[in-house]
N, C-alpha and C. Protein backbone atom coordinates (compact mmCIF):
# COMPACT_ATOMS: atom_id res chain seq x y z
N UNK A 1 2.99 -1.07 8.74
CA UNK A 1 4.16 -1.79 9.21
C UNK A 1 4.78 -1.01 10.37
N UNK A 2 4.95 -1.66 11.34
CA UNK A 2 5.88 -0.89 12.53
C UNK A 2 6.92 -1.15 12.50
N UNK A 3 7.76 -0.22 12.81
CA UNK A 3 9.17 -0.23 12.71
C UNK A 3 9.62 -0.20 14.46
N UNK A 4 11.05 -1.29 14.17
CA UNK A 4 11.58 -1.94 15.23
C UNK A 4 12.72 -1.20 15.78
N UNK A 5 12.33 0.22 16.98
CA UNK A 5 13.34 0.97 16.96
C UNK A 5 14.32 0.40 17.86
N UNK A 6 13.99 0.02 18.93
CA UNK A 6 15.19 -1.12 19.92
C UNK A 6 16.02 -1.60 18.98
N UNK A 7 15.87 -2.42 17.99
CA UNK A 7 16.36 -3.31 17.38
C UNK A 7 17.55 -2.14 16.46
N UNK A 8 17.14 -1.44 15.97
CA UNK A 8 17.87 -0.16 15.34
C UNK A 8 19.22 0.19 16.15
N UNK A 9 18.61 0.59 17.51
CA UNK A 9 19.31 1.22 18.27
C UNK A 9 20.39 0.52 18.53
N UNK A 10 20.05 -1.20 18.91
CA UNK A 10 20.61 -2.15 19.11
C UNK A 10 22.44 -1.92 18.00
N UNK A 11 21.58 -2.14 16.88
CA UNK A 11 22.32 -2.15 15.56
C UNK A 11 23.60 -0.92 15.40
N UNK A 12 22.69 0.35 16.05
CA UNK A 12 23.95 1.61 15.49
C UNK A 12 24.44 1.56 17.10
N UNK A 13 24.07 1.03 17.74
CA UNK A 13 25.40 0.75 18.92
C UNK A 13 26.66 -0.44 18.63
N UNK A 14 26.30 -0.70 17.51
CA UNK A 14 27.13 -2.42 17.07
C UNK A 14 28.11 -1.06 16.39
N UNK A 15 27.92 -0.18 16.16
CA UNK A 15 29.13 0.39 14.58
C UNK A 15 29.22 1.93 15.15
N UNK A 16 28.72 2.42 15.97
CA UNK A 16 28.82 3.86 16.17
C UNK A 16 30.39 3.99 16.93
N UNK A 17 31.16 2.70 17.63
CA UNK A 17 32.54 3.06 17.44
C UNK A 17 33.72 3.32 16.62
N UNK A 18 32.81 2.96 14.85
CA UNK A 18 33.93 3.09 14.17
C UNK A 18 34.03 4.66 13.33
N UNK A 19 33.29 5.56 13.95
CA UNK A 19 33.45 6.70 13.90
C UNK A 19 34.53 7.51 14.92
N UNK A 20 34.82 8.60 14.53
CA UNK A 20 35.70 9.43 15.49
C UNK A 20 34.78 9.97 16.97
N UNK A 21 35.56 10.11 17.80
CA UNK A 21 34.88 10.32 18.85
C UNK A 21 33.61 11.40 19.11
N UNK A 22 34.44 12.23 18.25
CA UNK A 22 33.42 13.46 18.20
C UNK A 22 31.92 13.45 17.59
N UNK A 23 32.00 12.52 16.34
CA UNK A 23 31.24 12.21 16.24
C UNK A 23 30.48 11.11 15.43
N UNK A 24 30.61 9.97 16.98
CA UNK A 24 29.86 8.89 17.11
C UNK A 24 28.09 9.14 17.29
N UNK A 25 27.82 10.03 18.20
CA UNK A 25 26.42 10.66 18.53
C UNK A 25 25.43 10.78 17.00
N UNK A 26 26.12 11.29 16.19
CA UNK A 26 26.13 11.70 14.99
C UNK A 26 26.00 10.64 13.54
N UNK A 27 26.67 9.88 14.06
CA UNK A 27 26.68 8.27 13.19
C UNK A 27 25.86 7.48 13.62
N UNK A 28 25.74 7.31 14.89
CA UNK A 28 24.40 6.64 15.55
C UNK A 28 23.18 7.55 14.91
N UNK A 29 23.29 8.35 15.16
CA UNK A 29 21.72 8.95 14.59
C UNK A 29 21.33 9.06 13.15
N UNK A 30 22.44 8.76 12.39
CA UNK A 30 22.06 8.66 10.87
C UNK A 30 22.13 7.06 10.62
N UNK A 31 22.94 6.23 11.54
CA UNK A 31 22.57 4.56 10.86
C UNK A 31 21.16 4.22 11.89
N UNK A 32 20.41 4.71 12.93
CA UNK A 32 19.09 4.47 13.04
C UNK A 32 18.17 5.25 12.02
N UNK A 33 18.41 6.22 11.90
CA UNK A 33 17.47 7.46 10.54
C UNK A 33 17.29 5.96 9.47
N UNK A 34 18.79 5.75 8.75
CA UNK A 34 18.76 4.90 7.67
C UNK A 34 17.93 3.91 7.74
N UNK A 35 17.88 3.39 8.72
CA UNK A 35 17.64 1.69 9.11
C UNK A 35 16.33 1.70 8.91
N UNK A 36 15.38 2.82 9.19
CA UNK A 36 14.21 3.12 9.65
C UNK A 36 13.50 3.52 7.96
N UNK A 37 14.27 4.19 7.34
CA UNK A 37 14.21 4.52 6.16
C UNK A 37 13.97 3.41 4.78
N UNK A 38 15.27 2.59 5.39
CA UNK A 38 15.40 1.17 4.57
C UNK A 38 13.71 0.73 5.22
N UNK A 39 13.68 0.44 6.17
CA UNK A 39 12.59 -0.44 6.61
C UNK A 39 11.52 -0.16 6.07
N UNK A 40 11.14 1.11 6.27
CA UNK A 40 9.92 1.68 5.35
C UNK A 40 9.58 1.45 3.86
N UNK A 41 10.81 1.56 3.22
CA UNK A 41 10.74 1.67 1.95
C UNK A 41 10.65 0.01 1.75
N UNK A 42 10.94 -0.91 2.13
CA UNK A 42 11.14 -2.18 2.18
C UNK A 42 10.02 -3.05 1.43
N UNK A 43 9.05 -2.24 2.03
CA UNK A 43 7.29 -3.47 1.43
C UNK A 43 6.83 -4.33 2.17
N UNK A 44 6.53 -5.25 2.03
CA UNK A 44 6.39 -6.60 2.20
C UNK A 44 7.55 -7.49 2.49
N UNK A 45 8.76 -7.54 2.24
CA UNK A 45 9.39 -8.34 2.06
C UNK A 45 9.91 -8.37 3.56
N UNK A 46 10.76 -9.20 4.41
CA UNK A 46 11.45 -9.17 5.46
C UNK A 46 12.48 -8.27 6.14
N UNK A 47 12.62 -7.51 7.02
CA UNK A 47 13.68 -6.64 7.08
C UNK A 47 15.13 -7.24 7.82
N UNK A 48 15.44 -8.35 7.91
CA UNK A 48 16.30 -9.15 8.73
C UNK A 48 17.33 -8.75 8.64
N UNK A 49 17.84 -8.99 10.16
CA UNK A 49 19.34 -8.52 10.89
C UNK A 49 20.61 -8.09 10.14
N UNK A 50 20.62 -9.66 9.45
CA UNK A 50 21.82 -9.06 8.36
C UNK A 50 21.72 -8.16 7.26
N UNK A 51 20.41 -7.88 6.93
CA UNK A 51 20.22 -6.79 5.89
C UNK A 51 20.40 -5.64 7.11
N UNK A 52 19.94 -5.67 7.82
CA UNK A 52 20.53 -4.12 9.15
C UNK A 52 21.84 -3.88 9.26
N UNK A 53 22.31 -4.94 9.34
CA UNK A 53 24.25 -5.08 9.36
C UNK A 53 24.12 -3.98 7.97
N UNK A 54 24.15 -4.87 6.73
CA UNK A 54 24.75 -4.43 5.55
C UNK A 54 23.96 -2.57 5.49
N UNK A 55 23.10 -2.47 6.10
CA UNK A 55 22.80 -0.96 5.91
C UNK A 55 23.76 0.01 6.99
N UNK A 56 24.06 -0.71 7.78
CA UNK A 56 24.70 0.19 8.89
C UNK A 56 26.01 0.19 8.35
N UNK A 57 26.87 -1.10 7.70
CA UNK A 57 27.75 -0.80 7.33
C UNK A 57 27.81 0.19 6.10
N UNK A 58 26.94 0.23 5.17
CA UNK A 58 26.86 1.21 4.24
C UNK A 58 26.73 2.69 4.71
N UNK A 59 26.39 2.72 5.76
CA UNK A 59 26.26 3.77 6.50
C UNK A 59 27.49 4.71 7.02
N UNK A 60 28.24 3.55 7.54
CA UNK A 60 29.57 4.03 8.38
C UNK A 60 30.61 4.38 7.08
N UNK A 61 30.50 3.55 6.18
CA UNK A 61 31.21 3.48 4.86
C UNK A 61 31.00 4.89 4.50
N UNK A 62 30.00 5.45 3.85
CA UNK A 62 29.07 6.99 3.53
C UNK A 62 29.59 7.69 4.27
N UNK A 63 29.79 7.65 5.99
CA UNK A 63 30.29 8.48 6.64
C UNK A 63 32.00 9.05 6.16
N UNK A 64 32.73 7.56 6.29
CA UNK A 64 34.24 7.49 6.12
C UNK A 64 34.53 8.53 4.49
N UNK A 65 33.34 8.28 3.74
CA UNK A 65 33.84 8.42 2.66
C UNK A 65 33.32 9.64 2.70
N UNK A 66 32.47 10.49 3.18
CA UNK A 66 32.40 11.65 3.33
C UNK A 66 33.45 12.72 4.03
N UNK A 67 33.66 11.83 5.42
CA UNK A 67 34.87 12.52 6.08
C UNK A 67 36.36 12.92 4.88
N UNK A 68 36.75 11.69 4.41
CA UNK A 68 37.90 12.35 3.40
C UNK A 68 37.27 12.70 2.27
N UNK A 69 36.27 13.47 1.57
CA UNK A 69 36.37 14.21 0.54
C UNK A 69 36.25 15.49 1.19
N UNK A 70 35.95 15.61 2.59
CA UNK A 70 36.07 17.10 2.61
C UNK A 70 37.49 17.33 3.54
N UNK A 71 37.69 19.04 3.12
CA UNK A 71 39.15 19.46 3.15
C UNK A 71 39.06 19.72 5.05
N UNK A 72 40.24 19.65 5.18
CA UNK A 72 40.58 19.54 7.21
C UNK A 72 40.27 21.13 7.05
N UNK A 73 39.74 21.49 7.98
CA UNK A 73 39.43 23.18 8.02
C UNK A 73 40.54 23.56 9.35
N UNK A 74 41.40 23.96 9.39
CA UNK A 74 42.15 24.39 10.61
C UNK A 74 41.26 25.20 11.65
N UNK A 75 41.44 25.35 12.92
CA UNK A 75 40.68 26.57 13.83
C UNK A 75 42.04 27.86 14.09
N UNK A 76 41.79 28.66 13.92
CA UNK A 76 42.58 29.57 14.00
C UNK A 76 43.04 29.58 15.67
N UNK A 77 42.24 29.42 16.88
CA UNK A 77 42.09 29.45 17.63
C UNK A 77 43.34 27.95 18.32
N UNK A 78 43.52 27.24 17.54
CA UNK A 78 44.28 25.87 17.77
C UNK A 78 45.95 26.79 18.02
N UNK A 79 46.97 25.93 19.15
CA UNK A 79 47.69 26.20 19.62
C UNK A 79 48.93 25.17 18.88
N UNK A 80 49.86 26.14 18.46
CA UNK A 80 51.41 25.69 17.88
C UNK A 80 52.56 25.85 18.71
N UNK A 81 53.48 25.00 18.42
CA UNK A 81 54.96 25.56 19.45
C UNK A 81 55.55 26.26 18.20
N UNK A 82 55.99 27.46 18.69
CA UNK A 82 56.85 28.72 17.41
C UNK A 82 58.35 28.33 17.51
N UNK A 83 58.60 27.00 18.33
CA UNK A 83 60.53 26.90 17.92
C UNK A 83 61.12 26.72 18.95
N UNK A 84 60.72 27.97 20.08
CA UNK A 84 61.49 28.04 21.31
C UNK A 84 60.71 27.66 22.78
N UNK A 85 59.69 26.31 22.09
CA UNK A 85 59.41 25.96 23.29
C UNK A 85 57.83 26.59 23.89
N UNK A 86 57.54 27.52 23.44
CA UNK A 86 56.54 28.78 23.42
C UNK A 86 55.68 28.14 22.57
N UNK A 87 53.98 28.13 23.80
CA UNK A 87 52.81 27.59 22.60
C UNK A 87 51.92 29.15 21.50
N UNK A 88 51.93 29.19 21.01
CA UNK A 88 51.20 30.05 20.51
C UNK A 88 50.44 30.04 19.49
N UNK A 89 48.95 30.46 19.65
CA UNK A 89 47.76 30.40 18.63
C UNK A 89 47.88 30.74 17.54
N UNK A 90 47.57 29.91 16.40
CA UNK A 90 47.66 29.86 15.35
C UNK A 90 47.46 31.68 14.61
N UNK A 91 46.09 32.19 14.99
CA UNK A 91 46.11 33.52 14.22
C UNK A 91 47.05 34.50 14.81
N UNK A 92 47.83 34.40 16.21
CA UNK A 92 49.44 35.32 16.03
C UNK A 92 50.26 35.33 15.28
N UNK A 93 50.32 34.30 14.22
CA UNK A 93 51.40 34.14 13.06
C UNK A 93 50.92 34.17 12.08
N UNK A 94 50.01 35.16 12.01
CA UNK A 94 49.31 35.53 10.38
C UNK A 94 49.88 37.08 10.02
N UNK A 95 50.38 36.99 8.90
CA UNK A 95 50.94 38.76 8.66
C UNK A 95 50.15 39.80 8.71
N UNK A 96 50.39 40.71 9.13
CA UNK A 96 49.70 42.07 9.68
C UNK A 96 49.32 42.80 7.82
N UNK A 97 48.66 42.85 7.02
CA UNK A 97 48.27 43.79 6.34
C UNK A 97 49.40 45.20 6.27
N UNK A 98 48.82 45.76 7.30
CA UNK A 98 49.21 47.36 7.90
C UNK A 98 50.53 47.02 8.77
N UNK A 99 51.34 46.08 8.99
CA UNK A 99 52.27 46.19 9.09
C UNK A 99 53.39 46.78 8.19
N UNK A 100 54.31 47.31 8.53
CA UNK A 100 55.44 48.35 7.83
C UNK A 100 56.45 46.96 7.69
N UNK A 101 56.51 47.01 6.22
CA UNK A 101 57.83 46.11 5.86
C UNK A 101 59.09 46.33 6.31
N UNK A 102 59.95 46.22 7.10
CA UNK A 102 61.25 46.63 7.73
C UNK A 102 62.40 46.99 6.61
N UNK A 103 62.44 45.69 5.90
CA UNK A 103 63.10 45.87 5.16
C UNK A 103 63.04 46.57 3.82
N UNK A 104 62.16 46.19 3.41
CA UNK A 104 61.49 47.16 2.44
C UNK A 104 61.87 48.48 2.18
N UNK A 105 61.33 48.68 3.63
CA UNK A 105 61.26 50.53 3.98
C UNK A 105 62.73 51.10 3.83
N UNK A 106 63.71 50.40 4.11
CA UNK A 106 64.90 50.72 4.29
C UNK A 106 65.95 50.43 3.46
N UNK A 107 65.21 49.72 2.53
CA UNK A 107 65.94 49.48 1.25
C UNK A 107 65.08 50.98 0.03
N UNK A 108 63.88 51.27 0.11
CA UNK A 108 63.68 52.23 -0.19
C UNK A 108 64.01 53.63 0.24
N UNK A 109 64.33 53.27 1.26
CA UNK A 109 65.05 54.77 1.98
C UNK A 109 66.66 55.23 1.59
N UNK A 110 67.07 53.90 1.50
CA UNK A 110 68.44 54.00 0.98
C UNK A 110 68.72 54.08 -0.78
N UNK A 111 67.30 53.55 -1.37
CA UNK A 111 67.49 54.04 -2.71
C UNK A 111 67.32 55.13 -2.66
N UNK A 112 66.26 56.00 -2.10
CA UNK A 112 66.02 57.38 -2.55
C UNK A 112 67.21 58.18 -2.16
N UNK A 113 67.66 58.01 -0.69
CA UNK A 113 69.33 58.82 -0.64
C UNK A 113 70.06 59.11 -1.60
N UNK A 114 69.84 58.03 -2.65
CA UNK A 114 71.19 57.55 -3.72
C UNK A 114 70.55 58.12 -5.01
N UNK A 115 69.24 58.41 -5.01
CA UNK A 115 68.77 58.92 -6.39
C UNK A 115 68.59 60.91 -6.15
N UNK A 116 68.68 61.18 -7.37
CA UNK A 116 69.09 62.95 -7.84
C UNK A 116 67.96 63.35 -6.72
N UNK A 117 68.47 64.32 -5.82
CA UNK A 117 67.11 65.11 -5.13
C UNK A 117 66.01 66.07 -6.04
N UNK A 118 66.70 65.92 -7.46
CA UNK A 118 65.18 66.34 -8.18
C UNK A 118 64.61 65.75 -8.94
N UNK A 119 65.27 64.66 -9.14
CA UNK A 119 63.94 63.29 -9.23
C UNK A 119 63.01 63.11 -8.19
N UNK A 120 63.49 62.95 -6.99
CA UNK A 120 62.50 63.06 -5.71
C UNK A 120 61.28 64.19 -5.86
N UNK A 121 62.28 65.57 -6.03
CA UNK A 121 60.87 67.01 -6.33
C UNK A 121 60.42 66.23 -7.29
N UNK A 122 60.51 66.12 -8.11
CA UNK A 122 59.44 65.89 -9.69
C UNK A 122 59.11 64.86 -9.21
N UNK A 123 59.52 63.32 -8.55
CA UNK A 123 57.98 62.15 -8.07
C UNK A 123 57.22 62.67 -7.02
N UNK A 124 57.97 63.90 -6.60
CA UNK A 124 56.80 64.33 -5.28
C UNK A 124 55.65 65.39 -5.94
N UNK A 125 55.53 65.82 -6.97
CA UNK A 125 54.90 66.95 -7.63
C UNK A 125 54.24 66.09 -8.29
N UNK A 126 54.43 65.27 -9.19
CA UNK A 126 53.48 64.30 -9.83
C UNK A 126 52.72 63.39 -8.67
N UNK A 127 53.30 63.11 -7.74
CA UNK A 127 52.46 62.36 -6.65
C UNK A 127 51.41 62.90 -6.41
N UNK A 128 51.73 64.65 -5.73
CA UNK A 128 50.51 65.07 -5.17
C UNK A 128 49.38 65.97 -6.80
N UNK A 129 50.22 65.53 -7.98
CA UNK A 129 48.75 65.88 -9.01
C UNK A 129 49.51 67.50 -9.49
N UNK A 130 50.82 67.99 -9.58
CA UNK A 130 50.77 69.32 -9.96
C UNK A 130 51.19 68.93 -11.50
N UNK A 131 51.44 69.73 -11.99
CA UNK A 131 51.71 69.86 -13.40
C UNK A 131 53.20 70.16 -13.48
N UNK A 132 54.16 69.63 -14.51
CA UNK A 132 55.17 70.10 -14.14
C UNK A 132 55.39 70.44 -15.36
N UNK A 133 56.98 71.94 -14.99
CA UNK A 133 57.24 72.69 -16.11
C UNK A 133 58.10 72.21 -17.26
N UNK A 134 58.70 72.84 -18.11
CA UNK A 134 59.54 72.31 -19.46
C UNK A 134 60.54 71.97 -18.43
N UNK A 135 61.39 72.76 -18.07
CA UNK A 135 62.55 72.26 -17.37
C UNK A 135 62.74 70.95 -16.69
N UNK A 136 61.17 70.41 -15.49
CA UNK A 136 61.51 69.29 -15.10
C UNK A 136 60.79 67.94 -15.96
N UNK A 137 60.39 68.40 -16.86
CA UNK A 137 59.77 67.39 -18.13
C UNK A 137 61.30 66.86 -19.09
N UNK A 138 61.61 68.46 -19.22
CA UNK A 138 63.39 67.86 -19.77
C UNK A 138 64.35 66.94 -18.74
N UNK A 139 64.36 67.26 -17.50
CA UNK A 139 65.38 66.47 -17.04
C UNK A 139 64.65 64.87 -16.39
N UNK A 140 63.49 65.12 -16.46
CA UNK A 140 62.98 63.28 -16.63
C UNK A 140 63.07 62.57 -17.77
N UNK A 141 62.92 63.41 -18.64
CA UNK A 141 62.68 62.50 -20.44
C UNK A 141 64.47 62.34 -20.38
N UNK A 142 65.78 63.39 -20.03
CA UNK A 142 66.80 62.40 -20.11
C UNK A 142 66.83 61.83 -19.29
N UNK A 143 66.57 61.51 -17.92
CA UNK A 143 67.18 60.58 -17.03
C UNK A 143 66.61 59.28 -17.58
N UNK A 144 65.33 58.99 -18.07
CA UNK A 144 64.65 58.22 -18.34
C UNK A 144 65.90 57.48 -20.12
N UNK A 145 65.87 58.09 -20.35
CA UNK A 145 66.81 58.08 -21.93
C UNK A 145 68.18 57.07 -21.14
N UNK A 146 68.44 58.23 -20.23
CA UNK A 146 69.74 57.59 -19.57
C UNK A 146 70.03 56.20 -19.01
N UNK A 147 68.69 55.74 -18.59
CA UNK A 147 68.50 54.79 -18.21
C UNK A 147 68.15 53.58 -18.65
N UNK A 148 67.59 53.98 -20.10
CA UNK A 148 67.00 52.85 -21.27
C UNK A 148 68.43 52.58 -21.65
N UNK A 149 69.76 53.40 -22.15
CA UNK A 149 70.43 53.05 -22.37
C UNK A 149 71.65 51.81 -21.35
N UNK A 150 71.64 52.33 -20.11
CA UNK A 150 71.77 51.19 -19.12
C UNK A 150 71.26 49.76 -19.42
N UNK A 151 69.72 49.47 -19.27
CA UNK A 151 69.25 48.23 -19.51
C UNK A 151 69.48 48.11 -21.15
N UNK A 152 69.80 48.23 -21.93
CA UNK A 152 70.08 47.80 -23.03
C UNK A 152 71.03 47.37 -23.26
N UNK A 153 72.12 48.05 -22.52
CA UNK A 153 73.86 47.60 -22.74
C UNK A 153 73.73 46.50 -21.56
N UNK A 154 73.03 46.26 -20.21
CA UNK A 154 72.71 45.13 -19.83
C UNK A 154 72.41 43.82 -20.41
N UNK A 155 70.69 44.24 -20.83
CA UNK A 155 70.28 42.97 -22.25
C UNK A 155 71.34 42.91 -22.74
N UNK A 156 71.71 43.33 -23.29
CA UNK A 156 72.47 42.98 -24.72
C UNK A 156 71.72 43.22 -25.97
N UNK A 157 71.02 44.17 -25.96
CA UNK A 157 69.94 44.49 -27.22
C UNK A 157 69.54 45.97 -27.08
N UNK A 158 69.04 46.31 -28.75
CA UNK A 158 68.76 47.53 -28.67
C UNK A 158 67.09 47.94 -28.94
N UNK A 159 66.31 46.55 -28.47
CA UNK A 159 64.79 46.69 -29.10
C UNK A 159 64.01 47.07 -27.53
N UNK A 160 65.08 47.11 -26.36
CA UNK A 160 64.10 47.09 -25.19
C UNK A 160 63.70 48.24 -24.70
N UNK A 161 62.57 48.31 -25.05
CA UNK A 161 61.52 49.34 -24.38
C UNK A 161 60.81 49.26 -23.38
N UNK A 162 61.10 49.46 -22.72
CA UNK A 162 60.40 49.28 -21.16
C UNK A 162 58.94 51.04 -20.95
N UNK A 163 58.17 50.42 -20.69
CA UNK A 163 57.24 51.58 -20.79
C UNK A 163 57.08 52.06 -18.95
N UNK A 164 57.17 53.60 -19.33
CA UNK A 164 57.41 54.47 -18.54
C UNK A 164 56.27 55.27 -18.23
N UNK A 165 55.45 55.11 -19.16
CA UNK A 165 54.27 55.97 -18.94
C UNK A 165 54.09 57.28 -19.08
N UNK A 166 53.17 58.29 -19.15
CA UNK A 166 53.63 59.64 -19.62
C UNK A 166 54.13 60.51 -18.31
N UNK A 167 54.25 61.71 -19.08
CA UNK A 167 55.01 62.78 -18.52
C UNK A 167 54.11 63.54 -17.41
């Protein structure tokens, strides 16, 4: 059986506009693939026009319905207005990792001002791995004491244990 490629071509030029521009090229070449496919598989029987219609439309249909099950992929590279008028590419407004939190930093800077400078020695001695002596083991186990009692008279309860981890 020979297959009628004019006639094909004919056909996915009838429907290759109801794809997106980008890609029409692309829809044309899968409703001739199909057509050619149907035809083959066909037999004996007639391959007529309107059965070409109904494959091409099944075709474009397959396409549509492929296009929305898959998710829009953004290009990082695609251009936004940031507010003031200013276009700017999408991956400039992605957060830096290794950027220094501003605020953060300075809300931690201002806690540590405000906490005992030998709480600071003793988290800086446990930071870098030393061992610490009775004396600063005693004045963490009360500050720590001191402090359970705070959040408890907060709660309103005397079962809260908050774990601190060892010494």
């Amino acid at each position: 059986m020979t297959l009628d490629w004019q006639k094909y071509i004919e056909i996915a030029d009838k429907f290759q506009h109801k794809a997106k521009a980008a890609d029409r090229e692309d829809l044309r070449q899968d409703i001739i693939l199909r057509l050619a496919e149907v035809a083959n598989n066909n037999g004996h029987k007639p391959f007529t026009e309107g059965a070409m219609v109904r494959v091409a439309s099944y075709t474009v249909m397959a396409y549509w319905r492929d296009r929305m099950r898959k998710p829009t992929i953004l290009s990082l590279n695609g251009e936004l207005s940031d507010g003031d008028g200013d276009t700017v590419e999408l991956w400039q407004t992605l957060a830096d990792d290794k950027a220094i939190d501003i605020e953060a930093w300075i809300d931690a800077k201002r806690w540590l001002l405000g906490c005992p400078k030998r709480l600071v020695q003793i988290a800086s001695k446990r930071y870098v791995g030393k061992l610490l002596n009775n004396k600063d083991k005693c004045y963490l186990q009360r500050l720590r004491k001191r402090e359970l009692k705070r959040y408890q008279l907060a709660f309103g309860c005397d079962t809260f244990q908050p774990s601190f981890g060892t010494i």
